[in-house]
C-alpha atoms as a PDB file:
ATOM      1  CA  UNK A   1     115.475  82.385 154.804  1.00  0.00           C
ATOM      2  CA  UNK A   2     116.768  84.929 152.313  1.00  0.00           C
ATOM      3  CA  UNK A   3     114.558  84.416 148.469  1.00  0.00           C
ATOM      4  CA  UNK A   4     116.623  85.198 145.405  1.00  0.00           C
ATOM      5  CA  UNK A   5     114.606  85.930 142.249  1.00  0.00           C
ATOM      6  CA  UNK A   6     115.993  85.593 139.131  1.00  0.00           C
ATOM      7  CA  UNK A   7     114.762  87.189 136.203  1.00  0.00           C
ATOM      8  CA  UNK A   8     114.962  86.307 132.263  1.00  0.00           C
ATOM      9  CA  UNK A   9     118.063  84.588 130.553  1.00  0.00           C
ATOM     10  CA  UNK A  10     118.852  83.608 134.290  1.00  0.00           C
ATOM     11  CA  UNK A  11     115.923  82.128 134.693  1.00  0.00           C
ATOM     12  CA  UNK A  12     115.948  80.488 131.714  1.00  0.00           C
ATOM     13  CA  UNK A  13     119.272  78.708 132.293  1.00  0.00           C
ATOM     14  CA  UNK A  14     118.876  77.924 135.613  1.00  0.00           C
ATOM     15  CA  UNK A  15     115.115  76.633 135.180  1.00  0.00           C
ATOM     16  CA  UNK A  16     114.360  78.344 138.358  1.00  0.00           C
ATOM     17  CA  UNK A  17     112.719  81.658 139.067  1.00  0.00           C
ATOM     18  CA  UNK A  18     113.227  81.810 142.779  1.00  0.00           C
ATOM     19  CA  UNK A  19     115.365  80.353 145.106  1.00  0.00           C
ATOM     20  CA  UNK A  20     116.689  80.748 148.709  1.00  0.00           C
ATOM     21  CA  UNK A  21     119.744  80.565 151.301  1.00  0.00           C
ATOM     22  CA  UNK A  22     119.322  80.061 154.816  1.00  0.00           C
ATOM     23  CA  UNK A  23     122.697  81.951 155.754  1.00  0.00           C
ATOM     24  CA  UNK A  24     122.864  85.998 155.700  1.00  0.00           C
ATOM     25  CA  UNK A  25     125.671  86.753 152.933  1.00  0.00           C
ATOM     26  CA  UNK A  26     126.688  89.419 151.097  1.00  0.00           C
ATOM     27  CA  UNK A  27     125.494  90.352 147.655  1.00  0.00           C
ATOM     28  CA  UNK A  28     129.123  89.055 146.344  1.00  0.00           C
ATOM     29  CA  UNK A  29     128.870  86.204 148.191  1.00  0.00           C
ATOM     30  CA  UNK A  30     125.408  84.809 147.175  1.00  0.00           C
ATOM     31  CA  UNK A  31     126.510  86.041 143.552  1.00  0.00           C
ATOM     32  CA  UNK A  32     129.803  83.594 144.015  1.00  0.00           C
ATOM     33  CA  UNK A  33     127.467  80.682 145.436  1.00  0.00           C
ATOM     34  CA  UNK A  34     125.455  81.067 142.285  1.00  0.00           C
ATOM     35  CA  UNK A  35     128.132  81.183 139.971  1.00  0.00           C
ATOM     36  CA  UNK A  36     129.820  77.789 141.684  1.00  0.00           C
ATOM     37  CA  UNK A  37     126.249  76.335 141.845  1.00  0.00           C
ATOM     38  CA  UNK A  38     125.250  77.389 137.852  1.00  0.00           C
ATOM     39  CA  UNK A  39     128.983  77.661 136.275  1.00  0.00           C
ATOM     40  CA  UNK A  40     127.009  77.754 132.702  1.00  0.00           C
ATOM     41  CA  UNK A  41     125.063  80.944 133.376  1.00  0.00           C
ATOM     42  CA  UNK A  42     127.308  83.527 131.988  1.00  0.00           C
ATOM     43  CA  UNK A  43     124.938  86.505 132.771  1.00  0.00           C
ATOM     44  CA  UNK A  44     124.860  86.227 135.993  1.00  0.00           C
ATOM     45  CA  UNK A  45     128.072  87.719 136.413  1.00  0.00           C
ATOM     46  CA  UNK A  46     126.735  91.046 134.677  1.00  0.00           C
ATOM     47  CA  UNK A  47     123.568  90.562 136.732  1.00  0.00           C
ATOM     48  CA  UNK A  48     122.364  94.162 138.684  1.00  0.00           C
ATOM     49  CA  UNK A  49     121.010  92.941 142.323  1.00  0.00           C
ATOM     50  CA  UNK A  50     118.089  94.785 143.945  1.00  0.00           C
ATOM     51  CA  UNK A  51     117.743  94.309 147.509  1.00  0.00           C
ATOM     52  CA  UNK A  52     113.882  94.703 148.988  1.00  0.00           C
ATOM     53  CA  UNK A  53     113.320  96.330 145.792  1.00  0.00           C
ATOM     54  CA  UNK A  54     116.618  98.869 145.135  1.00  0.00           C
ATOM     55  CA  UNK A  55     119.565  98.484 143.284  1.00  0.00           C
ATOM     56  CA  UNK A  56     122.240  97.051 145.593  1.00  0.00           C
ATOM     57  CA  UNK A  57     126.001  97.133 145.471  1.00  0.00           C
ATOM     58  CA  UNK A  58     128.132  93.779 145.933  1.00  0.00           C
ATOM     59  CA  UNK A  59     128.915  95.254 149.682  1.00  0.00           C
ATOM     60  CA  UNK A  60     124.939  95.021 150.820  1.00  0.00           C
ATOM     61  CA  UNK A  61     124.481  92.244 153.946  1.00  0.00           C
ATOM     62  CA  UNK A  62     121.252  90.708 152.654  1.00  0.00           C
ATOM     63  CA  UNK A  63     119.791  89.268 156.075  1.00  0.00           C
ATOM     64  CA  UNK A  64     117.079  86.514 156.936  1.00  0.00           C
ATOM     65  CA  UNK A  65     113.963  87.719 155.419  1.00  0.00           C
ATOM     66  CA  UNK A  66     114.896  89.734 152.699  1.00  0.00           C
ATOM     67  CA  UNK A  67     114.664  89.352 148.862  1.00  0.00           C
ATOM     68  CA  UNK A  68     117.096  89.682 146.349  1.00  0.00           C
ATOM     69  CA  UNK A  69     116.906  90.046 142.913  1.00  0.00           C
ATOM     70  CA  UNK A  70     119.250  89.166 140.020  1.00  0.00           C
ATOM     71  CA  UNK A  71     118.275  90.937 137.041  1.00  0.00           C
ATOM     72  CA  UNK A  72     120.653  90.714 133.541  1.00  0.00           C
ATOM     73  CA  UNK A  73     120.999  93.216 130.979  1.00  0.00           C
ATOM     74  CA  UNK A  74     118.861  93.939 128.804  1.00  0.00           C
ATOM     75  CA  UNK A  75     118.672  95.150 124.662  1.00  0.00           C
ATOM     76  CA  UNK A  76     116.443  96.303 122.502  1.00  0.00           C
ATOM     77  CA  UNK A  77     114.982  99.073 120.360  1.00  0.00           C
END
């Protein structure tokens, strides 16, 4: 099982902090299963992924027992 954490607005919009896939993907292609399973989160496309805890580009295999993270940008002062 692979965990995906998400992290503020994303959590907020999905209403879930964590979930999981059972099939090793891609970090593009367990973005594009989010984005088909939560069309209305728009920051999820502009998401940065961490993978076991560094940044990750959209190349990265993410395997059975990893984590990955989807965290959006943020703003402030």
């Amino acid at each position: 099982m692979i965990k995906i954490l998400l992290f503020a607005e994303l959590e907020e919009k999905t209403g879930k902090r964590e979930l999981s896939v059972s099939m090793e993907m891609t970090v593009e292609e367990i973005r594009k299963k989010l984005l088909k399973d939560y069309p209305h989160v728009t920051g999820l496309a502009s998401a940065m992924a961490a993978v076991n805890e560094e940044f990750a580009d959209e190349s990265v295999k993410v395997r059975q027992g990893d984590l990955i993270a989807f965290i959006p940008p943020v703003s402030g002062g």
